[in-house]
C-alpha atoms as a PDB file:
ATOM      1  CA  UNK A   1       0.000   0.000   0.000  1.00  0.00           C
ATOM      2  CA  UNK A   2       1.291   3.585  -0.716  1.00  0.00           C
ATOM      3  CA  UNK A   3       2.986   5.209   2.516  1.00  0.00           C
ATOM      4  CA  UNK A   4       5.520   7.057   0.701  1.00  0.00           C
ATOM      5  CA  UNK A   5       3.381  10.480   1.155  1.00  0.00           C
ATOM      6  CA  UNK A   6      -0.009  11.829   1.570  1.00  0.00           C
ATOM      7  CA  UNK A   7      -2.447  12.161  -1.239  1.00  0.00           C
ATOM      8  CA  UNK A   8      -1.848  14.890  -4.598  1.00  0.00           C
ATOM      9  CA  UNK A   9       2.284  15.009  -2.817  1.00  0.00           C
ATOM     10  CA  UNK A  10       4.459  14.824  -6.292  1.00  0.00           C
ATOM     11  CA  UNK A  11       5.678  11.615  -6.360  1.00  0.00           C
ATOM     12  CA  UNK A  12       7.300  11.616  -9.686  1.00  0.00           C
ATOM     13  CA  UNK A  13       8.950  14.000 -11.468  1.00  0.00           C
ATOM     14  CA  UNK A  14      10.512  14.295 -14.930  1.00  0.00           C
ATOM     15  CA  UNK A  15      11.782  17.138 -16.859  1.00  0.00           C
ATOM     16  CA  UNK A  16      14.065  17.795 -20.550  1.00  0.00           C
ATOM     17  CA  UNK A  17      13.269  13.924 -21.437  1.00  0.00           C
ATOM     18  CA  UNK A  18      14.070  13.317 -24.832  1.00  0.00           C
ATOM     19  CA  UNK A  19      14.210  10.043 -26.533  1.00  0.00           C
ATOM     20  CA  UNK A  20      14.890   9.210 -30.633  1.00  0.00           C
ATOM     21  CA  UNK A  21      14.831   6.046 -32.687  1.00  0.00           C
ATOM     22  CA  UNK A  22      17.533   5.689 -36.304  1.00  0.00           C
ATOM     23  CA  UNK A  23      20.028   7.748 -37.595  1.00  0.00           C
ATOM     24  CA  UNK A  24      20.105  10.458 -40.392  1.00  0.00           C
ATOM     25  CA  UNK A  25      17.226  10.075 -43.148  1.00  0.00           C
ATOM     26  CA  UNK A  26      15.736   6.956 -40.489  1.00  0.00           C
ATOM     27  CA  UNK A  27      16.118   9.385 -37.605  1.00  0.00           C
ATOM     28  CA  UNK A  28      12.473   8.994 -35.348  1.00  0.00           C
ATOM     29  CA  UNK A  29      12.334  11.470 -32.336  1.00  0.00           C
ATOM     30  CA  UNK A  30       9.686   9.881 -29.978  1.00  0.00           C
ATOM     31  CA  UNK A  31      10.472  12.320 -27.262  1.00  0.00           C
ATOM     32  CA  UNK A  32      10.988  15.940 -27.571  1.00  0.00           C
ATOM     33  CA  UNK A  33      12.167  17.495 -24.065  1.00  0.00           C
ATOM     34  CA  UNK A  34       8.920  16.454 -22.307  1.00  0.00           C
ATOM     35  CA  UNK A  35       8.876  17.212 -18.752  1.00  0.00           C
ATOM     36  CA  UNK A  36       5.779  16.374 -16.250  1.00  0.00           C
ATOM     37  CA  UNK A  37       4.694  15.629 -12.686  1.00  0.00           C
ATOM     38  CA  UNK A  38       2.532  12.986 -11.069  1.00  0.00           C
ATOM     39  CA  UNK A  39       1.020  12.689  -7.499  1.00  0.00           C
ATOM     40  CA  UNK A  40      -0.023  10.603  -5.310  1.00  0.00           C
ATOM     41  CA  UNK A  41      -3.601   9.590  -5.654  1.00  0.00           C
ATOM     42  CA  UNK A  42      -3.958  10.557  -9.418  1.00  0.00           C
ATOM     43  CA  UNK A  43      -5.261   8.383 -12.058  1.00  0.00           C
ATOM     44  CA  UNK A  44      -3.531  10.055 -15.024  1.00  0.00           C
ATOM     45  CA  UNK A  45      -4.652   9.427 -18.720  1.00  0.00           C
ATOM     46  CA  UNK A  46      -1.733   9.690 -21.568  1.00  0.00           C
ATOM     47  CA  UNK A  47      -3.734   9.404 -24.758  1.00  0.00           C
ATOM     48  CA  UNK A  48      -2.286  10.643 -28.394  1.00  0.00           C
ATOM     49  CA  UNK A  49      -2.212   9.135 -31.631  1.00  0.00           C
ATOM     50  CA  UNK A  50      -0.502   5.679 -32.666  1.00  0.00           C
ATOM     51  CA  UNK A  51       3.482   6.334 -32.953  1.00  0.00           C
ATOM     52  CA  UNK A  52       3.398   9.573 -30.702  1.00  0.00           C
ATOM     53  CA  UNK A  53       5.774   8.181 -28.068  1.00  0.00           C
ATOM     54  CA  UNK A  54       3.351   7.190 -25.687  1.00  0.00           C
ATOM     55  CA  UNK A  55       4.843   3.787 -25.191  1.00  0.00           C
ATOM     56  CA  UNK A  56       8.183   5.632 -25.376  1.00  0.00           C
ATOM     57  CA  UNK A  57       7.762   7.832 -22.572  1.00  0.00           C
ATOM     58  CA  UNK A  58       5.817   5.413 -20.133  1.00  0.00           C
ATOM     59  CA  UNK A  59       8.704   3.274 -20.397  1.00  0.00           C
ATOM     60  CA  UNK A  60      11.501   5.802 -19.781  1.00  0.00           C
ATOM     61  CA  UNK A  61       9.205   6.794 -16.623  1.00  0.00           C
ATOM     62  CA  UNK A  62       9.352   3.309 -15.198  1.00  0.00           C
ATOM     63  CA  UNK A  63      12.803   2.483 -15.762  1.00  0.00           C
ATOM     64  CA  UNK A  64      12.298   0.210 -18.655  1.00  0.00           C
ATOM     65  CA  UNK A  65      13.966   2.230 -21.256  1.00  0.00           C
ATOM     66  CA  UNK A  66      16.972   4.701 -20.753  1.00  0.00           C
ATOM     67  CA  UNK A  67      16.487   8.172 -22.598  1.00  0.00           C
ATOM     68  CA  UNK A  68      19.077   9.817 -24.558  1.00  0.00           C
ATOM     69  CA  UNK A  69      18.553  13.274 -22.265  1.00  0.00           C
ATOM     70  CA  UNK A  70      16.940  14.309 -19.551  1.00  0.00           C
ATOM     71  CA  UNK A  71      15.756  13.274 -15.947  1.00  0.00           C
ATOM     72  CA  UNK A  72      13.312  11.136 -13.717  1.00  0.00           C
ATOM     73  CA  UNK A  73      13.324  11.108  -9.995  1.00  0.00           C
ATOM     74  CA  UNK A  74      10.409   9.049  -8.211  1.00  0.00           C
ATOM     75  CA  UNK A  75      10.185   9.440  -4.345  1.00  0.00           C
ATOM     76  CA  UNK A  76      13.150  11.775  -4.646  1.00  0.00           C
ATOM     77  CA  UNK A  77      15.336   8.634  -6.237  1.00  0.00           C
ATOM     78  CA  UNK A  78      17.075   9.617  -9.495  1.00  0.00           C
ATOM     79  CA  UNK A  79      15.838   6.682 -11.624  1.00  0.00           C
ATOM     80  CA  UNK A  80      18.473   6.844 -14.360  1.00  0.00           C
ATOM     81  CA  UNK A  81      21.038   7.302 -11.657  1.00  0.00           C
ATOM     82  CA  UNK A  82      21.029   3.868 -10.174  1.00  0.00           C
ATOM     83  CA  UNK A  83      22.809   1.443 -10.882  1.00  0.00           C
ATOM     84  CA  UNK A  84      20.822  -1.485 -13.032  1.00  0.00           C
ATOM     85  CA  UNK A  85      20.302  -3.687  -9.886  1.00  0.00           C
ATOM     86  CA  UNK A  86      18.828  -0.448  -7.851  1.00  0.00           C
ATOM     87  CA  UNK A  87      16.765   0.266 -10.587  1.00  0.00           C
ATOM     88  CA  UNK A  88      15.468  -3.679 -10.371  1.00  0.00           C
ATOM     89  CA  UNK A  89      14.911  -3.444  -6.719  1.00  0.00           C
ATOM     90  CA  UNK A  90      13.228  -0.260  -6.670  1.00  0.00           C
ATOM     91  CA  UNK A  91      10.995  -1.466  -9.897  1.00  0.00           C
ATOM     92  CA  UNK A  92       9.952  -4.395  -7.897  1.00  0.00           C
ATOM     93  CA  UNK A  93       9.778  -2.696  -4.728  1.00  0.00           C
ATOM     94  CA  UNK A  94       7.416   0.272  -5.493  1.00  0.00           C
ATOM     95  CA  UNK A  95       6.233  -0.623  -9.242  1.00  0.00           C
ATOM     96  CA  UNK A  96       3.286  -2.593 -10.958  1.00  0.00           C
ATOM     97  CA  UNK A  97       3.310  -2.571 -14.627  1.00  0.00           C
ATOM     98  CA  UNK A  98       0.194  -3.741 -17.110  1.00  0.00           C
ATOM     99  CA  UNK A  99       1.774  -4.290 -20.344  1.00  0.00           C
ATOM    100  CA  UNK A 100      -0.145  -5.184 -24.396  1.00  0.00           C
ATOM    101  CA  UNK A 101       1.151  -8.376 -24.149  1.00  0.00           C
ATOM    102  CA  UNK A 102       0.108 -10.096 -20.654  1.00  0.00           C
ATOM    103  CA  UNK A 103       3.633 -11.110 -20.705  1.00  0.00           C
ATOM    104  CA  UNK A 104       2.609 -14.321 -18.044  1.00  0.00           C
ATOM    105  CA  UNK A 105       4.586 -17.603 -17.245  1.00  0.00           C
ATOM    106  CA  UNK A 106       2.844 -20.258 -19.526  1.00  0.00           C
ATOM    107  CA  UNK A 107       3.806 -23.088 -16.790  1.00  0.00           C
ATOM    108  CA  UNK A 108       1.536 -21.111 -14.030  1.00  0.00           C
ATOM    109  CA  UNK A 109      -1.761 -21.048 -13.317  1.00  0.00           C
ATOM    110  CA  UNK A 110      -4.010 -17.413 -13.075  1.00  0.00           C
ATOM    111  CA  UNK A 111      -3.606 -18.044  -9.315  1.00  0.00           C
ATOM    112  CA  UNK A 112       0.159 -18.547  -9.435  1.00  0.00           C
ATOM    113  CA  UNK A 113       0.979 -16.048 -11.413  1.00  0.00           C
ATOM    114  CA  UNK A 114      -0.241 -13.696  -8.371  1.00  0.00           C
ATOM    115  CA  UNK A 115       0.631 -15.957  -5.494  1.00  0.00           C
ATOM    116  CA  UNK A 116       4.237 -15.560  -6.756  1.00  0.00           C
ATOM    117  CA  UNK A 117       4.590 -11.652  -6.725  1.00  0.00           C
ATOM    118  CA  UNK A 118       3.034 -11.950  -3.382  1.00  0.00           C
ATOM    119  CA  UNK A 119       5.831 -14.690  -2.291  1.00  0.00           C
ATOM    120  CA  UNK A 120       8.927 -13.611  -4.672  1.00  0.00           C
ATOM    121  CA  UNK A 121       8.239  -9.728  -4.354  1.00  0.00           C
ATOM    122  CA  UNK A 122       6.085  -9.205  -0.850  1.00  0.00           C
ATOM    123  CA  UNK A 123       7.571 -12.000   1.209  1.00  0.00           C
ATOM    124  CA  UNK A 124       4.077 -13.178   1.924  1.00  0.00           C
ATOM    125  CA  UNK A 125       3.247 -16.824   3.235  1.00  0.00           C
ATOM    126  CA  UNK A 126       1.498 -19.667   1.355  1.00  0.00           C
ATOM    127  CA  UNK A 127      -1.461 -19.054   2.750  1.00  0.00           C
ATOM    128  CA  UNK A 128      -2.035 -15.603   2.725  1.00  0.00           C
ATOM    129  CA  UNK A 129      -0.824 -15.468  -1.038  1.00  0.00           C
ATOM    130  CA  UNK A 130      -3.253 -17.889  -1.683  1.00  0.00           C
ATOM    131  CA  UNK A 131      -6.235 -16.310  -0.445  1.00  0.00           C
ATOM    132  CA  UNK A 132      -4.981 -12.614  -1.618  1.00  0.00           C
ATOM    133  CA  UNK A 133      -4.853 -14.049  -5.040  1.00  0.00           C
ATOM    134  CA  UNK A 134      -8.206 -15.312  -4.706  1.00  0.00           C
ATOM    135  CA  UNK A 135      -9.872 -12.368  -3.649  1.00  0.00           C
ATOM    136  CA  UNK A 136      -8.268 -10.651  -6.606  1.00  0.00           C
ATOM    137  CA  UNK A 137      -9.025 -12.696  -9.176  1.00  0.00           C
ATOM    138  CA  UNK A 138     -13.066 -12.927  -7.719  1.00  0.00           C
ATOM    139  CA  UNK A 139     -13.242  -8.718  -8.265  1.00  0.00           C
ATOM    140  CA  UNK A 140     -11.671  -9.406 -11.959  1.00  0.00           C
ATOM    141  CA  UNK A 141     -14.499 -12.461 -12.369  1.00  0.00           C
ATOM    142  CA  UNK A 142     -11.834 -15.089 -12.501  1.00  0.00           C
ATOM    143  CA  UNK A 143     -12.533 -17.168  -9.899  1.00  0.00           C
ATOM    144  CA  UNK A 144     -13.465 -20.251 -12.042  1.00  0.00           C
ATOM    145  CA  UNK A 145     -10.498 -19.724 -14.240  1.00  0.00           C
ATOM    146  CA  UNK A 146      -7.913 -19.461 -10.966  1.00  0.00           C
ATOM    147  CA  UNK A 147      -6.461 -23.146 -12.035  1.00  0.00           C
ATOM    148  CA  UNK A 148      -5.816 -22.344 -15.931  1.00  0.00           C
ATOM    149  CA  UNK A 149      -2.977 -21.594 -17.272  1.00  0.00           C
ATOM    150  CA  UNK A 150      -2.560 -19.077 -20.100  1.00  0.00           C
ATOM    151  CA  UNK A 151      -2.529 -21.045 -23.037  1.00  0.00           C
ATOM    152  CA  UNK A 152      -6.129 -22.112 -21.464  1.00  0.00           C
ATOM    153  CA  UNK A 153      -7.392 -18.569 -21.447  1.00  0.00           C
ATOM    154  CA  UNK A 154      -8.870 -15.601 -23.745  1.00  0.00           C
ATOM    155  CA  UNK A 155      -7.162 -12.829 -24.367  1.00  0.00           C
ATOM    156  CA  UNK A 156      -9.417 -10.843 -21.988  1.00  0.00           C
ATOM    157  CA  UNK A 157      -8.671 -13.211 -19.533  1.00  0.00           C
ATOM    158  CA  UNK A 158      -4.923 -13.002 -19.849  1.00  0.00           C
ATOM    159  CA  UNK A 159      -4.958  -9.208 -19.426  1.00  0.00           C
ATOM    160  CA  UNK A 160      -7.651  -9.526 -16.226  1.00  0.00           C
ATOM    161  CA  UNK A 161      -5.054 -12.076 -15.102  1.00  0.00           C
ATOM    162  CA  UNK A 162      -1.872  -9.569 -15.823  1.00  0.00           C
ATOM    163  CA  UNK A 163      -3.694  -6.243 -13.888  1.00  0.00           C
ATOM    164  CA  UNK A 164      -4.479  -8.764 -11.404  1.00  0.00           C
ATOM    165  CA  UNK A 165      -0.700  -9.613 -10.728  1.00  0.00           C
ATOM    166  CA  UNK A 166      -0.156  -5.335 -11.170  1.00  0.00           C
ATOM    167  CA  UNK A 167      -2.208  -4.943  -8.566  1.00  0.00           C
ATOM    168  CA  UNK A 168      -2.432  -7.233  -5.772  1.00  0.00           C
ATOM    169  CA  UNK A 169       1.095  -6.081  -3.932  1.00  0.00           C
ATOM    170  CA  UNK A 170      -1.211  -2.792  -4.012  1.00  0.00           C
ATOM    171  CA  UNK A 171       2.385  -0.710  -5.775  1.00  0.00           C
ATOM    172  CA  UNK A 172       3.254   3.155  -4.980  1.00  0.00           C
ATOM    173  CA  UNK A 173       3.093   3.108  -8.904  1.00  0.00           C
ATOM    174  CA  UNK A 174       1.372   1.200 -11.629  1.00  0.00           C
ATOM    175  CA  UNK A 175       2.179   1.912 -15.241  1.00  0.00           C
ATOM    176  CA  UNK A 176      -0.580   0.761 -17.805  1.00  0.00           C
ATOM    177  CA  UNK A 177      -0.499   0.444 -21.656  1.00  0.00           C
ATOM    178  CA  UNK A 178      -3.838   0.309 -23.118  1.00  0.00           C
ATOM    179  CA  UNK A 179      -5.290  -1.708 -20.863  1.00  0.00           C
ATOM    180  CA  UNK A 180      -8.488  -2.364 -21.364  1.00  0.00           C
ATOM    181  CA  UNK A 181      -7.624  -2.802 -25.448  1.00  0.00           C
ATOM    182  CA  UNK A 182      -8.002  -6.706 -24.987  1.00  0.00           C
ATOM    183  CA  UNK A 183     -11.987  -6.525 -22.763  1.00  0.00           C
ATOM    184  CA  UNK A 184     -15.584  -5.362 -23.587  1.00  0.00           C
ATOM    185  CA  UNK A 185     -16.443  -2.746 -21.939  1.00  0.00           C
ATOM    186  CA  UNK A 186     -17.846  -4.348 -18.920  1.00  0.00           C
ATOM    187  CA  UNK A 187     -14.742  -6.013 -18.113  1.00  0.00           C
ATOM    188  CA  UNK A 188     -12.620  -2.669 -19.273  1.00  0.00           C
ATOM    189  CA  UNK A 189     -14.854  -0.689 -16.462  1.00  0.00           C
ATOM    190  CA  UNK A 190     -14.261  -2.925 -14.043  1.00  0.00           C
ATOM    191  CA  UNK A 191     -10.373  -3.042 -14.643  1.00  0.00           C
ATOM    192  CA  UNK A 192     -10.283   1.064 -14.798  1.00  0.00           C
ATOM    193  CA  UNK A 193     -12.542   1.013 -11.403  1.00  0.00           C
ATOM    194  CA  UNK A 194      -9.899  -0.975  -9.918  1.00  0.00           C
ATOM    195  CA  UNK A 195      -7.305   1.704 -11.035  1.00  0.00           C
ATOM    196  CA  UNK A 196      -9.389   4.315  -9.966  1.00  0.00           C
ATOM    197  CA  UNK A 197      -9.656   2.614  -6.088  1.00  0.00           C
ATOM    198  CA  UNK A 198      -5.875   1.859  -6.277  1.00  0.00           C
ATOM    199  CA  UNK A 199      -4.878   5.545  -6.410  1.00  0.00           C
ATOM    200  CA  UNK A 200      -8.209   7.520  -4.945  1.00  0.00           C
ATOM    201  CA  UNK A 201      -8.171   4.968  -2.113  1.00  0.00           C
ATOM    202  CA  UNK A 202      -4.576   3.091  -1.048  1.00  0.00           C
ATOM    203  CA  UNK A 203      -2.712   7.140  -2.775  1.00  0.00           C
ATOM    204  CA  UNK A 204      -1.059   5.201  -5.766  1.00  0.00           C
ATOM    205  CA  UNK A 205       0.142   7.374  -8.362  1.00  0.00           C
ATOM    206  CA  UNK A 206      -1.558   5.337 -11.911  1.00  0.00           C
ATOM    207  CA  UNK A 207      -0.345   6.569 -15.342  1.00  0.00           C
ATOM    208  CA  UNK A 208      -2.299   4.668 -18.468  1.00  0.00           C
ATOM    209  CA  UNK A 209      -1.324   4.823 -21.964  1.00  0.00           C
ATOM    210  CA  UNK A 210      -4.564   4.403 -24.151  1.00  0.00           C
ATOM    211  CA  UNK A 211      -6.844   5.531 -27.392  1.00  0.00           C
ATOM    212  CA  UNK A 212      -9.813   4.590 -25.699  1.00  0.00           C
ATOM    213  CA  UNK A 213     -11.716   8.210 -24.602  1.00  0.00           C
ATOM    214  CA  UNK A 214     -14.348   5.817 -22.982  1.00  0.00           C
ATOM    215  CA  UNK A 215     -11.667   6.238 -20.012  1.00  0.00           C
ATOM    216  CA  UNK A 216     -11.575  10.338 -19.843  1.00  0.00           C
ATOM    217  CA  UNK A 217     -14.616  10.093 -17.369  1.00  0.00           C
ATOM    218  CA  UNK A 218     -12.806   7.769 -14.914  1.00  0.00           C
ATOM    219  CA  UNK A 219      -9.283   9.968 -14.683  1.00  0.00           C
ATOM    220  CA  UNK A 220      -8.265  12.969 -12.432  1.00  0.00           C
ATOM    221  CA  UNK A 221      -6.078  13.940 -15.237  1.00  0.00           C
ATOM    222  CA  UNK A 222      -5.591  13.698 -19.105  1.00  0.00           C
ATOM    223  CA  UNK A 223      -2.185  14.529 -21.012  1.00  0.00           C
ATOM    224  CA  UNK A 224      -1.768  14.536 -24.660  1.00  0.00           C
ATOM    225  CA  UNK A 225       1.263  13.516 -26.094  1.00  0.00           C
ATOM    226  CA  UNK A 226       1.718  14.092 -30.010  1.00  0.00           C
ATOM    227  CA  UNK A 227       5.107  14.921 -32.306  1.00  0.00           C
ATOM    228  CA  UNK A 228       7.050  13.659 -29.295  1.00  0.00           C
ATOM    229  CA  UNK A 229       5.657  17.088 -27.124  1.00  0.00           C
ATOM    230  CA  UNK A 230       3.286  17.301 -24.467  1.00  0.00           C
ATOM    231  CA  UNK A 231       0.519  18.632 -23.229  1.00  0.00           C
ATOM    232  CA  UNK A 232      -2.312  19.284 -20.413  1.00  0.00           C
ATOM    233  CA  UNK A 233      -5.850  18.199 -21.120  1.00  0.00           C
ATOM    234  CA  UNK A 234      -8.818  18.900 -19.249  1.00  0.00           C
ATOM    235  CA  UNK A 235      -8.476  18.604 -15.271  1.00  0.00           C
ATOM    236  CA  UNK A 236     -10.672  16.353 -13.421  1.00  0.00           C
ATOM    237  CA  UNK A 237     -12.390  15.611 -16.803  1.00  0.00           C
ATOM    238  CA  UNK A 238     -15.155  13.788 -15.181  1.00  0.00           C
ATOM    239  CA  UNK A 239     -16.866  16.672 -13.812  1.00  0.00           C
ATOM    240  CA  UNK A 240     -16.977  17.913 -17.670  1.00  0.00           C
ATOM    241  CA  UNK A 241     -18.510  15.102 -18.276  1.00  0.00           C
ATOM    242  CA  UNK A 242     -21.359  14.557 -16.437  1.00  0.00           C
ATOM    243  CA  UNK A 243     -20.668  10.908 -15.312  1.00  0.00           C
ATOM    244  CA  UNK A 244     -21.067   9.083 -12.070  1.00  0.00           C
ATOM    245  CA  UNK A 245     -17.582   8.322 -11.416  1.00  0.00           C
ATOM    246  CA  UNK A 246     -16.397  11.921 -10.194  1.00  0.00           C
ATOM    247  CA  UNK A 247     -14.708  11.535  -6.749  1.00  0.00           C
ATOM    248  CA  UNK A 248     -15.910  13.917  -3.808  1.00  0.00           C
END
């Protein structure tokens, strides 16, 4: 659970990030000198069209991918200047990713694949891990599907499965590409819900990368990213629209 700060404290900043792809004629520049700040409790939206760096920057903001300029720090930690084993431990520590491509262990089962953050990255015991997982996977509508393994599940099912896993060592930071790309919208609502408790109620900091403006209602904030540049959207778009989901 977040305890790093209270709720809307910065807990990640970035600033002059610039990131580029090729050489000469080839040359792509996916990130222009972006800078931008995140706090605790926000459920961010990153939307802009296909090839605009959103993947880019999402992954230079969670220590995935190294940019060619520029700066991250996240709880006051320079990112980019640990070493590649701090960066690992701090990752696992205080990050849960959701990525396009599940990317799940085809040997383990829906429930193992969350038992074993619990175990490997929370120290949890059997037993607890066990029943954590289980409650997870009943609020994603898994719980008949907890003994399957991947190869045994839709594609919706595989990316319940994966936010399950980002979510149930309840992260200071979770980092989502699109989604809700693989689930009808019932399911998709559900999984942005979740999101939406994650940082309104236990003060996560959630960043998604999607096309989908279904999700503007749900988030506190929306940045547009386009021609490798940034920019502020709408605040607290869901009073704008009209919806149910607007926090008090």
């Amino acid at each position: 659970m977040f305890r790093e700060g209270s709720a809307n404290a910065s807990t990640l900043k970035a600033w002059g990030l610039s990131r580029s792809f090729g050489s000469g004629d080839m040359l792509t520049v996916a990130l222009n000198e972006v800078g931008l700040e995140l706090k605790a409790g926000q459920l961010v939206l990153l939307m802009g069209p296909s090839g605009s760096g959103k993947s880019t920057l999402l992954a230079v903001l969670s220590g995935l991918m190294k940019p060619d300029a520029g700066k991250v720090t996240a709880l006051g930690q320079d990112l980019w200047g640990m070493t590649e084993t701090q960066r690992e431990a701090f990752r696992l520590k205080n990050f849960g990713f959701i990525f396009q491509g599940y990317n799940l262990f085809p040997a383990l089962t829906a429930r193992q694949q969350l038992e074993m953050i619990l175990r490997w990255g929370n120290g949890a015991r059997a037993r607890e891990a066990t029943e954590r997982a289980d409650a997870m996977l009943a609020l994603l509508g898994l719980s008949k599907k907890a003994g399957l393994r991947p190869a045994q599940l839709s594609g919706g099912e595989k990316q319940r499965v994966a936010i399950g896993r980002a979510l149930i060592k309840e992260p200071t930071f979770c980092f989502a590409d699109e989604p809700t790309a693989a689930l009808d919208w019932k399911h998709g609502e559900q999984v942005v819900e979740l999101l939406r408790a994650a940082a309104h109620d236990a003060g996560a900091t959630i960043l998604i990368v999607a096309h989908d403006a279904r999700l503007i209602p749900f988030a506190d904030r929306v940045l547009h990213l386009e021609d490798g540049v940034i920019a502020e959207g709408a605040e607290r778009p869901m009073a704008l629209y009209g919806g149910s989901h607007a926090s008090v």
